[in-house]
C-alpha atoms as a PDB file:
ATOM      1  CA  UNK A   1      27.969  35.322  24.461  1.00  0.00           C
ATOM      2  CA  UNK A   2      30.008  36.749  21.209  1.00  0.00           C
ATOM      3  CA  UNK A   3      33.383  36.067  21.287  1.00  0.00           C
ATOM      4  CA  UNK A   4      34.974  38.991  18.956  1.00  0.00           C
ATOM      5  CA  UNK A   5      38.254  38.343  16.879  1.00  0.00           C
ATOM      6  CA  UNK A   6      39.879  41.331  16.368  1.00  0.00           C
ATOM      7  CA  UNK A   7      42.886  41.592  13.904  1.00  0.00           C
ATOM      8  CA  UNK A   8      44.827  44.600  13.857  1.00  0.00           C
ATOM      9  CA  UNK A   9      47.296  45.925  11.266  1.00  0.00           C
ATOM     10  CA  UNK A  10      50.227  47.358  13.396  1.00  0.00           C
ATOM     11  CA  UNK A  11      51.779  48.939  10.155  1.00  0.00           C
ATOM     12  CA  UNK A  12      49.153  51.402  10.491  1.00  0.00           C
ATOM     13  CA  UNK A  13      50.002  52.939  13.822  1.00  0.00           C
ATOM     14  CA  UNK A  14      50.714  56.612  13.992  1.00  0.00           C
ATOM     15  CA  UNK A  15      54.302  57.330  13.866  1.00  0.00           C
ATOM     16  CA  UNK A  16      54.169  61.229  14.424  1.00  0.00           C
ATOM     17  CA  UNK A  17      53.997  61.928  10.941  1.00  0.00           C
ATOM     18  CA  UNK A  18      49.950  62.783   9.798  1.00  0.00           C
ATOM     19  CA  UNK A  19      50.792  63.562   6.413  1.00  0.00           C
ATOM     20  CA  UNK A  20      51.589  59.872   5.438  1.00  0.00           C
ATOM     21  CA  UNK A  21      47.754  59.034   6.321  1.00  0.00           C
ATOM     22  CA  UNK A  22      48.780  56.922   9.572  1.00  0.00           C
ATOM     23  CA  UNK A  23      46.592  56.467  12.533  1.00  0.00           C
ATOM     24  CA  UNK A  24      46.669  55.483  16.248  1.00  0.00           C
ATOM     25  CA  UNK A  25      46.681  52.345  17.740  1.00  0.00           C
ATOM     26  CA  UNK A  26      43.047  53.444  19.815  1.00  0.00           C
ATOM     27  CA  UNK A  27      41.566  54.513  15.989  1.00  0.00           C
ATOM     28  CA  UNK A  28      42.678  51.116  14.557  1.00  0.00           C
ATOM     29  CA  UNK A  29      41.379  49.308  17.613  1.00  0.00           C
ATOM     30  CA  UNK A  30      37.704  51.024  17.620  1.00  0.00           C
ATOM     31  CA  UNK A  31      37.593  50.145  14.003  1.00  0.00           C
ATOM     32  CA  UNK A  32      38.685  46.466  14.584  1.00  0.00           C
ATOM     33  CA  UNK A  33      35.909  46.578  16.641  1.00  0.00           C
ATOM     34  CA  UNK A  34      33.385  48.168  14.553  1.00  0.00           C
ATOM     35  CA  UNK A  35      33.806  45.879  12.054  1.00  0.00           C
ATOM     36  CA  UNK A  36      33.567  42.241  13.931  1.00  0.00           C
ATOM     37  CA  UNK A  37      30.232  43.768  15.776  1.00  0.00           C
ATOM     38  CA  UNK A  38      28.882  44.822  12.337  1.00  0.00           C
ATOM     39  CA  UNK A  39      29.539  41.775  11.148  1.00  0.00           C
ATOM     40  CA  UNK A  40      28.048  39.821  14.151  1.00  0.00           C
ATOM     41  CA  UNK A  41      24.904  42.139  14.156  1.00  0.00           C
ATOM     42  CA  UNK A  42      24.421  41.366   9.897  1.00  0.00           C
ATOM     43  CA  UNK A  43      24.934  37.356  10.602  1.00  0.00           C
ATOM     44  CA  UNK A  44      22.609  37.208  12.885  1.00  0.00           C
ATOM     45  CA  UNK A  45      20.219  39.629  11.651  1.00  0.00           C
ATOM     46  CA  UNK A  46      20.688  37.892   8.636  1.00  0.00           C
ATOM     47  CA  UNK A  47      19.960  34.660   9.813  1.00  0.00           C
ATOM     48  CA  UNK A  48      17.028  34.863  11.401  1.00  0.00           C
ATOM     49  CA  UNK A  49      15.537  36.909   8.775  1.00  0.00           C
ATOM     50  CA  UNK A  50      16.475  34.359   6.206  1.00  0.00           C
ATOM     51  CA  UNK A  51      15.057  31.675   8.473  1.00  0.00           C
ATOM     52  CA  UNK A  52      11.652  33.793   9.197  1.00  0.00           C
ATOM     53  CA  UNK A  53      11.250  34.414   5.308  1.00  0.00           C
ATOM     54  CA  UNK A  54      11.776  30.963   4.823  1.00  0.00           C
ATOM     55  CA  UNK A  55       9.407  29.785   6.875  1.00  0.00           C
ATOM     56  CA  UNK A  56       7.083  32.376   5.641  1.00  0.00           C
ATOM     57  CA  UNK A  57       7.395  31.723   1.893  1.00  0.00           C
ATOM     58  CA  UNK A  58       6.725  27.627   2.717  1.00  0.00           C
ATOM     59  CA  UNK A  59       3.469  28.675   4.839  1.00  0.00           C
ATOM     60  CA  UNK A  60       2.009  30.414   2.334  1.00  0.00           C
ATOM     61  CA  UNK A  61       2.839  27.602  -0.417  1.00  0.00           C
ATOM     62  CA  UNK A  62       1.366  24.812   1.467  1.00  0.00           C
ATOM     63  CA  UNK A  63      -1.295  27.055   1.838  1.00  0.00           C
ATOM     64  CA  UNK A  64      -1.696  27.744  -1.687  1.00  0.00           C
ATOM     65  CA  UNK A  65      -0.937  24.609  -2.714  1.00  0.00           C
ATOM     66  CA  UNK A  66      -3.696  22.964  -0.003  1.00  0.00           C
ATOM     67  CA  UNK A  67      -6.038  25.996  -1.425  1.00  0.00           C
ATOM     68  CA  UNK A  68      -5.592  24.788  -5.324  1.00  0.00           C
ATOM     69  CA  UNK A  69      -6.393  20.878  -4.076  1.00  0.00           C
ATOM     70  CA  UNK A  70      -9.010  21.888  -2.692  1.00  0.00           C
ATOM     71  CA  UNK A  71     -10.157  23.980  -5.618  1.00  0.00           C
ATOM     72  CA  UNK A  72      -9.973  20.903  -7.804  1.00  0.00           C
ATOM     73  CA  UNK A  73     -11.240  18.557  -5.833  1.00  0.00           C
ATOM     74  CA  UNK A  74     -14.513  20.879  -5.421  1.00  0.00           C
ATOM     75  CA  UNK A  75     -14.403  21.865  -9.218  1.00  0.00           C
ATOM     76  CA  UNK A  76     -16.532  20.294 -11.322  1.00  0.00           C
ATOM     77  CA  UNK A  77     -15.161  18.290 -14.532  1.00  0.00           C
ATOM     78  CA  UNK A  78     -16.674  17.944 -18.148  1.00  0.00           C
ATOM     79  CA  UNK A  79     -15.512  15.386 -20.111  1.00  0.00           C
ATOM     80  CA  UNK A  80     -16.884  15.289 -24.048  1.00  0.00           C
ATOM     81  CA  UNK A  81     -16.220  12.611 -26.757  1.00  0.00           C
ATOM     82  CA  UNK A  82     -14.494  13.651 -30.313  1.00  0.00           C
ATOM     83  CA  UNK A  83     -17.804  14.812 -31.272  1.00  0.00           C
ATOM     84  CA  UNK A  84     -18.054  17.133 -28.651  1.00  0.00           C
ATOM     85  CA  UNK A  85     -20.992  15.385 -27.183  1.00  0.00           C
ATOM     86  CA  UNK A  86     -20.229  15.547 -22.973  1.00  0.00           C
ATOM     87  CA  UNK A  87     -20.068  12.218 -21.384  1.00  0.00           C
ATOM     88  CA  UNK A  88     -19.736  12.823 -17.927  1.00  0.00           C
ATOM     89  CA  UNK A  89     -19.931  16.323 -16.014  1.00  0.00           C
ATOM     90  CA  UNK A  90     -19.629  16.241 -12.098  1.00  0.00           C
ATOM     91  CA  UNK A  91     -16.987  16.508  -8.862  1.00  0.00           C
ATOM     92  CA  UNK A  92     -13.818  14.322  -8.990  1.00  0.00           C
ATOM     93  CA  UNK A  93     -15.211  12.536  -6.472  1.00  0.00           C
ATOM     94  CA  UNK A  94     -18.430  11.829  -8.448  1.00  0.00           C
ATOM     95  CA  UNK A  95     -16.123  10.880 -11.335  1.00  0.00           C
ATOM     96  CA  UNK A  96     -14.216   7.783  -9.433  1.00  0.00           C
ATOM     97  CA  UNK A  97     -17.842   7.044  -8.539  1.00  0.00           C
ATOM     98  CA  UNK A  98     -18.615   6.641 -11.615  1.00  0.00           C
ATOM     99  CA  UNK A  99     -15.537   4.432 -12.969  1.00  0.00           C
ATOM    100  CA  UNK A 100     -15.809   2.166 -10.093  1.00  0.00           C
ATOM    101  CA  UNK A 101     -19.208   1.383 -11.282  1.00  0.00           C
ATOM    102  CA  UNK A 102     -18.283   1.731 -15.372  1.00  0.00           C
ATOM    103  CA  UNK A 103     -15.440  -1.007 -14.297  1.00  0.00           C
ATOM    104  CA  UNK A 104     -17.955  -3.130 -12.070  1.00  0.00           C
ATOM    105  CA  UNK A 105     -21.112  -2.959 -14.466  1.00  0.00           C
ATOM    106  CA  UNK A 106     -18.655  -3.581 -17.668  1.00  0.00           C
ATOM    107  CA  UNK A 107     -19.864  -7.054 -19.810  1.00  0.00           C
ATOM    108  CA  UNK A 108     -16.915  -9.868 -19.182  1.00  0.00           C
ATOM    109  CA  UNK A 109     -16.838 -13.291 -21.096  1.00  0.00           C
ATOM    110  CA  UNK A 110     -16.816 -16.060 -19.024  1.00  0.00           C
ATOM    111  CA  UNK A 111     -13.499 -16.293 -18.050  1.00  0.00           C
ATOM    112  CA  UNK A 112     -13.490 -12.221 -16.879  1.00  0.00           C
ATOM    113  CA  UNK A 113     -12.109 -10.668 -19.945  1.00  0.00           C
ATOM    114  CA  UNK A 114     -13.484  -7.420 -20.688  1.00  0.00           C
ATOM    115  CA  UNK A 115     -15.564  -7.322 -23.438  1.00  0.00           C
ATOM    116  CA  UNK A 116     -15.020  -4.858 -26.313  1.00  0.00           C
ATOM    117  CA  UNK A 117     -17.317  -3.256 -28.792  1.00  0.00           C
ATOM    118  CA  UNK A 118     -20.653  -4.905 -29.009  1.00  0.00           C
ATOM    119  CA  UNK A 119     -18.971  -8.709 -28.124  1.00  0.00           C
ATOM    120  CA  UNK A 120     -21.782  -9.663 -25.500  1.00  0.00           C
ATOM    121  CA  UNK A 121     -21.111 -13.123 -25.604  1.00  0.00           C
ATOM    122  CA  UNK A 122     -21.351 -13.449 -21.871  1.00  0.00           C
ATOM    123  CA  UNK A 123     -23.420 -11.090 -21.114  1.00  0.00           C
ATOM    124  CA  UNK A 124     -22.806 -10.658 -17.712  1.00  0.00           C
ATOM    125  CA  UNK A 125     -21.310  -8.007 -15.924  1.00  0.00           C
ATOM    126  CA  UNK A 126     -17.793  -8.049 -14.066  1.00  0.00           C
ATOM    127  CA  UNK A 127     -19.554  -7.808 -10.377  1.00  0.00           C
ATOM    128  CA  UNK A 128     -21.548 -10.832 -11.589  1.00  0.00           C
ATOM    129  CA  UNK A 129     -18.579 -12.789 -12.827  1.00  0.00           C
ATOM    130  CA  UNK A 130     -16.629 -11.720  -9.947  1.00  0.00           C
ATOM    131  CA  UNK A 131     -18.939 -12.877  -7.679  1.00  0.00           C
ATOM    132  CA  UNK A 132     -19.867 -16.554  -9.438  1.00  0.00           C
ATOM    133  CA  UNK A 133     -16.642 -17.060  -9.674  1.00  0.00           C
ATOM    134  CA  UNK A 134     -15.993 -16.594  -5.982  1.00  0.00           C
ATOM    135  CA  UNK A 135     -18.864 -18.950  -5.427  1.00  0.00           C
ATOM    136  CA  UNK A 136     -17.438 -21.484  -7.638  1.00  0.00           C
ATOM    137  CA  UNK A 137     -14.325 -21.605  -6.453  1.00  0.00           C
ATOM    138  CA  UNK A 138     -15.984 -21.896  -2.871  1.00  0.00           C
ATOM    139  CA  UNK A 139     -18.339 -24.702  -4.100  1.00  0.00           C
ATOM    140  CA  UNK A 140     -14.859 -26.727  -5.947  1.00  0.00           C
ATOM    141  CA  UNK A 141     -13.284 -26.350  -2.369  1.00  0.00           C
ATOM    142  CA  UNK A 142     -16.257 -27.612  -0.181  1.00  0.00           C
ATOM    143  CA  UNK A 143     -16.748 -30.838  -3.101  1.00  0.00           C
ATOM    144  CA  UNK A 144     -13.052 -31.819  -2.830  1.00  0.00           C
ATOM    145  CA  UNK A 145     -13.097 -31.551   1.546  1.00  0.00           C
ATOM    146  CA  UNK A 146     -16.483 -33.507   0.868  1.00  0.00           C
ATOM    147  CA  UNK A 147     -15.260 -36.128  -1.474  1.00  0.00           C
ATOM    148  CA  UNK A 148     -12.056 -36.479   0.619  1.00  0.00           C
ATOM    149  CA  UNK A 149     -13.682 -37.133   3.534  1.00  0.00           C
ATOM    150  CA  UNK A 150     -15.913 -39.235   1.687  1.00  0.00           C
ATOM    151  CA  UNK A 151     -13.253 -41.434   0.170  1.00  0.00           C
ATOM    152  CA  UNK A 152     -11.410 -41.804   3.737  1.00  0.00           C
ATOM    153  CA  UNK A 153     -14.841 -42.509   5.509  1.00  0.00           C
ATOM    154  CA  UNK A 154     -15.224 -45.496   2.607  1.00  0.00           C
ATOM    155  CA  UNK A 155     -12.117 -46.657   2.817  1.00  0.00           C
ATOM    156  CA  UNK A 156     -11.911 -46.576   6.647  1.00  0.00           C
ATOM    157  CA  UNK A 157     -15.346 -48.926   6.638  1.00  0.00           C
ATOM    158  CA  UNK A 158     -14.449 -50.748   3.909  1.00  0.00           C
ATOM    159  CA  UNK A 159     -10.824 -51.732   5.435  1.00  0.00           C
ATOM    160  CA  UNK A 160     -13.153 -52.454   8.702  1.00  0.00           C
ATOM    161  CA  UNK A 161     -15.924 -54.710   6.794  1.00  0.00           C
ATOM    162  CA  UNK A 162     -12.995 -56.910   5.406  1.00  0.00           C
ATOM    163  CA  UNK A 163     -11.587 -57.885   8.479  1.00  0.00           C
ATOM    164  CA  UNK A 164     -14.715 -58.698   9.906  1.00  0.00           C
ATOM    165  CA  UNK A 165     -15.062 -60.861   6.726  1.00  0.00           C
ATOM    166  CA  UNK A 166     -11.981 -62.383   6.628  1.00  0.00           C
ATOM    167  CA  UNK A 167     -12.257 -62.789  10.985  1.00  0.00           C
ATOM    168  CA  UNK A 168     -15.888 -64.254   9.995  1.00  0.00           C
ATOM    169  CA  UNK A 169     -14.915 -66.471   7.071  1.00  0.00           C
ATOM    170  CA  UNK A 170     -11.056 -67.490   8.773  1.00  0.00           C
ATOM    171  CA  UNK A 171     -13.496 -68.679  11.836  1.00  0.00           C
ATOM    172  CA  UNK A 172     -15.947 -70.427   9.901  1.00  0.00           C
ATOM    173  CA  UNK A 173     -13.344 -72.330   7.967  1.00  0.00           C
ATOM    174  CA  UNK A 174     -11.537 -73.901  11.212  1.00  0.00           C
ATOM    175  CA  UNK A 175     -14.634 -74.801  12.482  1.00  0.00           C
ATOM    176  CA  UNK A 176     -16.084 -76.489   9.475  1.00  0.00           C
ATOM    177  CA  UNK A 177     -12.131 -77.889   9.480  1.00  0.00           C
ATOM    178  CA  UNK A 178     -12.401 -79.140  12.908  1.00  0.00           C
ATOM    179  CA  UNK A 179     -15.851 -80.383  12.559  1.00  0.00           C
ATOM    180  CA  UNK A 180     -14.697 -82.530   9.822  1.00  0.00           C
ATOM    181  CA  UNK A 181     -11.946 -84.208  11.290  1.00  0.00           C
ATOM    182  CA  UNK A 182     -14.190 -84.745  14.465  1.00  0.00           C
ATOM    183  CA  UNK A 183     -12.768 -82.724  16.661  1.00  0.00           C
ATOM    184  CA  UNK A 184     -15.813 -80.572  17.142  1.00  0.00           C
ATOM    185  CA  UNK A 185     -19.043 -81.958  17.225  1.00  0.00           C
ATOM    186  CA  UNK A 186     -21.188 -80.440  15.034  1.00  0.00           C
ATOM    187  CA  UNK A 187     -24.126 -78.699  16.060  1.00  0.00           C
ATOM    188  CA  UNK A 188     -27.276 -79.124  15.612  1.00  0.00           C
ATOM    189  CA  UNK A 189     -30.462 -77.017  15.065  1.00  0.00           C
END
């Protein structure tokens, strides 16, 4: 529900005298009127219309815009070198194919540094470094678990082996001790 707001000018009302260009209150009232509802009716007119072609206009630039990516994407590319010679034609998609497997197939020296010009001192290929490196690094961490556990295990048996010699050698010593003071008789085989 429209509330109107009507504002009046109550100089205007007719005084008995038409010459002076006055009107009556019912004329100034109607036209009060006239005006807030043609304003209402443009606002809101306006405003959905504004809204509408708003939404319009962004429909049909996502579309457009969805259209063109699509176009590209679809579009095949031809790249050439400064001579003009082409060295790679094919889809977008084609082309990050193709420099995933430039990057992966691309000589490295041995400690993965990309090799430029014709430096094929390592000849080996980033995938292959990569990868033995990977397996080194695996091997380094299964030695050093292995020798760790290997130096606990020696120590652990060799801590165990000297008190059994020391128990062995202690016992041996009190009874040779005690055998020659007589206390113990010595035994004989």
């Amino acid at each position: 529900m429209a509330i109107l707001k009507l504002e009046i000018d109550t100089d205007d009302i007719y005084q008995g005298d038409y010459d002076h260009g006055s009107t009556s209150f019912e004329d100034l009232v109607k036209g009060a009127m006239r005006n807030e509802i043609t304003k209402l009716v443009m606002e809101k007119i306006s405003k959905e219309k504004v809204e509408e072609e708003t939404d319009n206009i962004r429909e049909e630039v996502e579309k457009s815009v969805k259209e063109k990516l699509n176009n590209l994407i679809n579009e095949d590319l031809a790249f050439v070198n400064s001579w003009g010679k082409p060295t790679f034609v094919g889809s977008i998609e084609d082309y990050i194919k193709y420099q995933i497997d430039e990057r992966l197939m691309k000589p490295v020296d041995d400690r993965g540094n990309f090799l430029n010009g014709c430096q094929l001192d390592g000849k080996k290929t980033w995938i292959q470094w990569a990868v033995k490196d990977k397996i080194d690094n695996e091997i380094k961490q299964i030695k050093e678990a292995a020798s760790y556990q290997a130096r606990a295990f020696c120590k652990d048996t060799l801590k165990e082996e000297m008190e059994k010699f020391k128990t062995q050698t202690l016992k041996g010593l009190v009874i040779q001790q005690l055998e020659s003071v007589g206390i113990l008789n010595k035994q004989t085989e």
